[in-house]
PDB file of N, CA and C in Angstrom:
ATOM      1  N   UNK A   1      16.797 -19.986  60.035  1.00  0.00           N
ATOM      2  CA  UNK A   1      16.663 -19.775  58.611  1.00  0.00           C
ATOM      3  C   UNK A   1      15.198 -19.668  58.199  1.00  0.00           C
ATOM      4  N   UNK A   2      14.291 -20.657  59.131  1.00  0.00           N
ATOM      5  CA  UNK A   2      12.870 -20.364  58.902  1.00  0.00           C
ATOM      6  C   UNK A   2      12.170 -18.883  58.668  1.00  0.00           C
ATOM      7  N   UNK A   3      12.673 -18.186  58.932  1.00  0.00           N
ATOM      8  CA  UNK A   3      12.288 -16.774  60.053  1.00  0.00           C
ATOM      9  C   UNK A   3      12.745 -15.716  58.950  1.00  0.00           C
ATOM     10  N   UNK A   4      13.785 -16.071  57.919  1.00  0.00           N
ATOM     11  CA  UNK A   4      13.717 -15.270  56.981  1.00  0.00           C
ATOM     12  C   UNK A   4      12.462 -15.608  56.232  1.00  0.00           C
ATOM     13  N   UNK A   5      12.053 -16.996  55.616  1.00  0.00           N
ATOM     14  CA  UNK A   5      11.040 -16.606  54.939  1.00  0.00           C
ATOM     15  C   UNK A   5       9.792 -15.833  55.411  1.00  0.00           C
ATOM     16  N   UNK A   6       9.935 -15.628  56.185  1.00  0.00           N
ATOM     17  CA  UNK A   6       8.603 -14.388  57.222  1.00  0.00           C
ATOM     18  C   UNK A   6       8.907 -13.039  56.902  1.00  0.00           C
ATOM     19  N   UNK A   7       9.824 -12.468  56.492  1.00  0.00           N
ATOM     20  CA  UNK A   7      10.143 -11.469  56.287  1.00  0.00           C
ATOM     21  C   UNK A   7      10.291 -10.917  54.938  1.00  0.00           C
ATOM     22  N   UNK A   8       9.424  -9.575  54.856  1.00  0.00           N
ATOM     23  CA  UNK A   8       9.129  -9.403  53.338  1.00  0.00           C
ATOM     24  C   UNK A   8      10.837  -8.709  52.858  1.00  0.00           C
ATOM     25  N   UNK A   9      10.767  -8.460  51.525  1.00  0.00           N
ATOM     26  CA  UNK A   9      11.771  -8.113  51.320  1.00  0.00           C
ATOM     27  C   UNK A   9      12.405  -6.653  51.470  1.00  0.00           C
ATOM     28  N   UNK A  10      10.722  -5.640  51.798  1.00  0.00           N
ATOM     29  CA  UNK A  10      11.064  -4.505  51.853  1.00  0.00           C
ATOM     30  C   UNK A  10      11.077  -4.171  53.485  1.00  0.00           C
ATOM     31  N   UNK A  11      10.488  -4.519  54.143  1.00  0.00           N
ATOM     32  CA  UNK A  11      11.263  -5.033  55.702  1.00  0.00           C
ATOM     33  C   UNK A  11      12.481  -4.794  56.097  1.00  0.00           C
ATOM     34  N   UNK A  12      13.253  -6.554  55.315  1.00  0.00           N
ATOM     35  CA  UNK A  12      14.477  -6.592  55.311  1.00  0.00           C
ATOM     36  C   UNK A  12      15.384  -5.324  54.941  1.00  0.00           C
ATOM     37  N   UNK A  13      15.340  -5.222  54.072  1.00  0.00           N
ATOM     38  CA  UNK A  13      15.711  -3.818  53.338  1.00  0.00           C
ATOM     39  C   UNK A  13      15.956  -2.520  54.374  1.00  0.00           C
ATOM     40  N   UNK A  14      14.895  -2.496  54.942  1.00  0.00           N
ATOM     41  CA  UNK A  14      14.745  -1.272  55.993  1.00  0.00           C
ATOM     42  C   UNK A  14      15.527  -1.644  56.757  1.00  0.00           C
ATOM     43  N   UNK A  15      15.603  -2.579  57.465  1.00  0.00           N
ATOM     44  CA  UNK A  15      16.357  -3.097  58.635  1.00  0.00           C
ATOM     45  C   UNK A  15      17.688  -2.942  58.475  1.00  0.00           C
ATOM     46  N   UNK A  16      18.398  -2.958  57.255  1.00  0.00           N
ATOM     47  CA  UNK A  16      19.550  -3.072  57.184  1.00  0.00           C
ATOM     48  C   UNK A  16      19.751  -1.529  56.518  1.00  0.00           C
ATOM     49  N   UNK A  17      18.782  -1.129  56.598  1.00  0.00           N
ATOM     50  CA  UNK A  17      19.153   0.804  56.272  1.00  0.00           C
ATOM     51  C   UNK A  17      19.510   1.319  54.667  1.00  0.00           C
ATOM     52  N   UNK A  18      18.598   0.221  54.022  1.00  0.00           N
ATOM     53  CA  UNK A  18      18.003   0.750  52.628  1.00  0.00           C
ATOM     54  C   UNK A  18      16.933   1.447  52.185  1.00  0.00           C
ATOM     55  N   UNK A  19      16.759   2.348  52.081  1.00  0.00           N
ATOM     56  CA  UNK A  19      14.990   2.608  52.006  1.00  0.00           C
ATOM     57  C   UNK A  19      15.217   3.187  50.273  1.00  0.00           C
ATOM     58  N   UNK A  20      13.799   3.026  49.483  1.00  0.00           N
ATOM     59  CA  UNK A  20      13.125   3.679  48.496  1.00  0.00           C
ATOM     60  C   UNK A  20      13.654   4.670  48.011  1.00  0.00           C
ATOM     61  N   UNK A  21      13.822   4.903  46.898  1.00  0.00           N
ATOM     62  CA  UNK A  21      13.990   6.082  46.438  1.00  0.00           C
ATOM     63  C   UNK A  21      12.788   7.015  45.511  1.00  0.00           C
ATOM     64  N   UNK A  22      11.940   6.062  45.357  1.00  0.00           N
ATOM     65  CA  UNK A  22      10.513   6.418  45.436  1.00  0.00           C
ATOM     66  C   UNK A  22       9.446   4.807  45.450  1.00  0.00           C
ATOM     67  N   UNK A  23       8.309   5.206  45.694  1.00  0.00           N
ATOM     68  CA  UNK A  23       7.902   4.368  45.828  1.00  0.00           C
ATOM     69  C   UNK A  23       6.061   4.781  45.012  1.00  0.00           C
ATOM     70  N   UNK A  24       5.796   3.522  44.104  1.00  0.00           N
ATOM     71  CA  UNK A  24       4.560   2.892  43.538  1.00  0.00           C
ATOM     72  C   UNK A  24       3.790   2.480  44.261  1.00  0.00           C
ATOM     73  N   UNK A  25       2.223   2.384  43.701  1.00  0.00           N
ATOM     74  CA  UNK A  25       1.432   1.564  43.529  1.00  0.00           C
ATOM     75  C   UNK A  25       1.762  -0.085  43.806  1.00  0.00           C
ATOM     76  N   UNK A  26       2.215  -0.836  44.977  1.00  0.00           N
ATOM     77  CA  UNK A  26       2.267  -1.988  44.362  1.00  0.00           C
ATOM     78  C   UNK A  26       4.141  -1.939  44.910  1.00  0.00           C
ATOM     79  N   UNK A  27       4.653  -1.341  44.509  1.00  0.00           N
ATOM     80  CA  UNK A  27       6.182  -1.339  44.869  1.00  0.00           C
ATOM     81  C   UNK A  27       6.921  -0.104  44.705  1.00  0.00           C
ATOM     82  N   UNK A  28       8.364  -0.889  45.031  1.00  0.00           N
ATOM     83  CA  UNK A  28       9.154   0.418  45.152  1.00  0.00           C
ATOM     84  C   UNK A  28      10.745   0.123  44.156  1.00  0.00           C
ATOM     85  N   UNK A  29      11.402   1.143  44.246  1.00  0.00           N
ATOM     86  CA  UNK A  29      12.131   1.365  43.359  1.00  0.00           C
ATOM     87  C   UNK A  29      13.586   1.948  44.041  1.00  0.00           C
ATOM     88  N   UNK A  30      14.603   1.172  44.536  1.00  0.00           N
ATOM     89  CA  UNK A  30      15.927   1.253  45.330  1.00  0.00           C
ATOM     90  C   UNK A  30      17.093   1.554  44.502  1.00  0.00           C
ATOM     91  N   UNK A  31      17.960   2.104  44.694  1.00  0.00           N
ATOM     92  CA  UNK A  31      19.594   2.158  44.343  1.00  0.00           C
ATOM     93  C   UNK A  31      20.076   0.786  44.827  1.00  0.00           C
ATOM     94  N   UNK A  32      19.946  -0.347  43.732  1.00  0.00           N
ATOM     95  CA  UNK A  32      20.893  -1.378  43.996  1.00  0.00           C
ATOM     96  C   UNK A  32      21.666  -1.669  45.336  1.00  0.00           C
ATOM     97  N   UNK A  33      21.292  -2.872  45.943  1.00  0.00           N
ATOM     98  CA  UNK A  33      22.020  -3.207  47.347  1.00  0.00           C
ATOM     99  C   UNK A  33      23.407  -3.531  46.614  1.00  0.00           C
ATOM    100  N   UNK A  34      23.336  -4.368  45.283  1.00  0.00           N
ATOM    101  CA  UNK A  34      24.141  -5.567  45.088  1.00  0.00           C
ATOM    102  C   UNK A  34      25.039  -4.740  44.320  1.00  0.00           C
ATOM    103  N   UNK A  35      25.138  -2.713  43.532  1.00  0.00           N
ATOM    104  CA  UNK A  35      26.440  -2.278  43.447  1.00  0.00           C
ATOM    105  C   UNK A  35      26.128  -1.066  43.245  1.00  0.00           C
ATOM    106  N   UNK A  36      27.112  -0.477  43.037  1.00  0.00           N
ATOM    107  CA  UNK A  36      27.013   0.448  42.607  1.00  0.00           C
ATOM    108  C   UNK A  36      26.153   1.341  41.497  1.00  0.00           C
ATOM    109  N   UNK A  37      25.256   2.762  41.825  1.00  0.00           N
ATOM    110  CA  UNK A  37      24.700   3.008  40.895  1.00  0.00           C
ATOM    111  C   UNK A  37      23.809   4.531  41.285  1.00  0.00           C
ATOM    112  N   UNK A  38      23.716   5.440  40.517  1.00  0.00           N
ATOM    113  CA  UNK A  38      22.989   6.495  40.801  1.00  0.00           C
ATOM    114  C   UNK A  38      21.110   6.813  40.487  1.00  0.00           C
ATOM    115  N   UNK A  39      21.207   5.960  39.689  1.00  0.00           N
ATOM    116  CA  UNK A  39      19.344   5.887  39.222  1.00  0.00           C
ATOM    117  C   UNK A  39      19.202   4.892  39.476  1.00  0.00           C
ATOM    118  N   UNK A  40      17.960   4.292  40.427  1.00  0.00           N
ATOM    119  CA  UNK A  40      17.154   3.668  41.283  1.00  0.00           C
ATOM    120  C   UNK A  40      17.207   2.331  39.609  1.00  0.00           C
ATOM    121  N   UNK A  41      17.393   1.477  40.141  1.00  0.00           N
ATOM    122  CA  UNK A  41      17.069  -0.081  39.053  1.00  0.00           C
ATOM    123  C   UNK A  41      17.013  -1.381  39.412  1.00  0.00           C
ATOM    124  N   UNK A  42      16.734  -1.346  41.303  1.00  0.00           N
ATOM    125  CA  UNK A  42      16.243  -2.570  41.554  1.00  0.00           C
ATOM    126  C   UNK A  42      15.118  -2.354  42.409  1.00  0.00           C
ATOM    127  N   UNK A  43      13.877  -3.212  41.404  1.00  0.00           N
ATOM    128  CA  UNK A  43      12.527  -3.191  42.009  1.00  0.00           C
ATOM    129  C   UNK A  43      12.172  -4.173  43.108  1.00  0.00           C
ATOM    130  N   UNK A  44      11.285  -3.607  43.952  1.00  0.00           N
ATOM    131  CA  UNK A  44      10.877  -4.442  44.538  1.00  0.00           C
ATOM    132  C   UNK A  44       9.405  -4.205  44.938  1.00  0.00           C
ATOM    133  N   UNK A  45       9.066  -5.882  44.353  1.00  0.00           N
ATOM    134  CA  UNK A  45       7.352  -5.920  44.372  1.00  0.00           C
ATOM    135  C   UNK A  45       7.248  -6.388  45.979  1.00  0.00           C
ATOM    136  N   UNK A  46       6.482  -5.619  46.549  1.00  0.00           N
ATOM    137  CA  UNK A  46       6.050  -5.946  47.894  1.00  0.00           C
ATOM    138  C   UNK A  46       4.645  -6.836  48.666  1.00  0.00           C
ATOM    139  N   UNK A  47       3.760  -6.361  47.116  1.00  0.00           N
ATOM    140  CA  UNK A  47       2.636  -7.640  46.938  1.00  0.00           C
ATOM    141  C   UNK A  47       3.281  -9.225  46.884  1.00  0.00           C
ATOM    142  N   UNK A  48       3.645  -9.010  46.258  1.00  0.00           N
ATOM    143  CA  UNK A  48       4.565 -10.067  45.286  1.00  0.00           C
ATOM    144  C   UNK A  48       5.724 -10.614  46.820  1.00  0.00           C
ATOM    145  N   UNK A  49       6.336 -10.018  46.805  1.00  0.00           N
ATOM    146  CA  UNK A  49       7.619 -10.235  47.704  1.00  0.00           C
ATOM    147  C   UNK A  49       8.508 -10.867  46.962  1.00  0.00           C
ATOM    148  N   UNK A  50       8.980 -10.277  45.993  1.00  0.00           N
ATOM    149  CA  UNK A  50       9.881 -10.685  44.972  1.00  0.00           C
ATOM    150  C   UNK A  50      10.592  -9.056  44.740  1.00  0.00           C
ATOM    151  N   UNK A  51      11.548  -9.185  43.715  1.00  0.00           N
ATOM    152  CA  UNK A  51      12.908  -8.076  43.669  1.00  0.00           C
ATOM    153  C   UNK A  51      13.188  -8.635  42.208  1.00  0.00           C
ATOM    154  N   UNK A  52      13.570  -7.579  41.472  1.00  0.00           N
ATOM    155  CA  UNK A  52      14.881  -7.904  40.334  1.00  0.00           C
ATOM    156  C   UNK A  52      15.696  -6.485  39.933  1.00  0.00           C
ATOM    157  N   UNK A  53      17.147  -6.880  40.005  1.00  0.00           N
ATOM    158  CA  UNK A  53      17.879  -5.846  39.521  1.00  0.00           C
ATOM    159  C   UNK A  53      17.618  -5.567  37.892  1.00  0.00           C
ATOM    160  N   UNK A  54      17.344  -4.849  37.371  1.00  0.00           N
ATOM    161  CA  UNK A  54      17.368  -4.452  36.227  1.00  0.00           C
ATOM    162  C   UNK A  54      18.875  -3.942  35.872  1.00  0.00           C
ATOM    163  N   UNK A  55      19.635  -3.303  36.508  1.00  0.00           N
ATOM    164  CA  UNK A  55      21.471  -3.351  35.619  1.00  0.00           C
ATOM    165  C   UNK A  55      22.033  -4.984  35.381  1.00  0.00           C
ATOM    166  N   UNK A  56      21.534  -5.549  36.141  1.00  0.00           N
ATOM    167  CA  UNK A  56      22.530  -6.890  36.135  1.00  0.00           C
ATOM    168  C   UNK A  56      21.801  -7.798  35.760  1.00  0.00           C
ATOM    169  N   UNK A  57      20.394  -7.778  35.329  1.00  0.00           N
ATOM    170  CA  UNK A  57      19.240  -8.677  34.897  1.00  0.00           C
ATOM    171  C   UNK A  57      19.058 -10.116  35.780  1.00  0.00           C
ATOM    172  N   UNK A  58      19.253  -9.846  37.141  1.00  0.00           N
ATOM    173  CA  UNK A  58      19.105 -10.943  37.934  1.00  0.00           C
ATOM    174  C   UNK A  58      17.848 -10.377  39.064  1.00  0.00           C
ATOM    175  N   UNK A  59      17.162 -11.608  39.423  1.00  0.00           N
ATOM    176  CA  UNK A  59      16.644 -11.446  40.427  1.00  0.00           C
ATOM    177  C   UNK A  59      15.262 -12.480  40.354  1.00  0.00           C
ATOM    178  N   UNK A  60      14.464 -12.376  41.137  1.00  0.00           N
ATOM    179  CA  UNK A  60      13.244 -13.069  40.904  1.00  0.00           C
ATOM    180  C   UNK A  60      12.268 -11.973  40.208  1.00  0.00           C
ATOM    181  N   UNK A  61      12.077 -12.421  39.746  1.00  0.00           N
ATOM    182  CA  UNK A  61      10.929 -11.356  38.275  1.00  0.00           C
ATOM    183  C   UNK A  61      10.121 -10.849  38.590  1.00  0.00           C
ATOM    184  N   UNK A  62      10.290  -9.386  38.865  1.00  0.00           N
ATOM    185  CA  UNK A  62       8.766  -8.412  38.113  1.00  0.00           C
ATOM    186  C   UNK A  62       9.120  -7.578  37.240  1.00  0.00           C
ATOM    187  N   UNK A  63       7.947  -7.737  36.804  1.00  0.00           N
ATOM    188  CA  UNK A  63       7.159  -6.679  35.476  1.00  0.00           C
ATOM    189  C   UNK A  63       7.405  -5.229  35.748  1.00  0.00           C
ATOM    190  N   UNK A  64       8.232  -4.764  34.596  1.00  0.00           N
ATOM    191  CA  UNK A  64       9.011  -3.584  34.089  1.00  0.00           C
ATOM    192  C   UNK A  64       7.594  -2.516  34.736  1.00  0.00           C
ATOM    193  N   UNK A  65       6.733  -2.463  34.553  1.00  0.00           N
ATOM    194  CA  UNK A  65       6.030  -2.008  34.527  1.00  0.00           C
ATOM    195  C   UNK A  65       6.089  -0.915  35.705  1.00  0.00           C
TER     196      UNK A  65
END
C-alpha cells in the first residue's frame, strides 16, 4: 500500500490505459475514470498530484483554472 503513495496520479492513469485528452501547463484534462462522459471534466494537477472531477464535484481540489 506504501508504493501507491509513490505514484503520481498521472502515472497511475497511464498504467491502467487512461491518457489525456489534452494536456496544460501544469496539468491535464481526462474523460472521467469514475463515469461516463464525452467532454474531458476530470483534472489532474500533476505538480500538485491531486485530481477533481468537476461533473460530480468530488475529488481533492484544483483550481478551475
Amino acid at each position: 500500500m506504501n508504493d501507491l503513495k509513490n505514484i503520481g496520479i498521472r502515472q497511475f492513469l497511464a498504467w491502467r490505459g487512461i491518457l489525456p485528452k489534452y494536456e496544460r501547463n501544469g496539468y491535464d484534462m481526462y474523460l472521467s475514470p469514475l463515469r461516463e462522459e464525452r467532454t474531458p471534466s476530470f483534472k489532474v494537477d500533476y505538480v500538485q498530484n491531486l485530481w477533481y472531477d468537476f461533473g460530480l464535484g468530488e475529488g481533492a481540489h484544483c483550481s478551475p483554472s
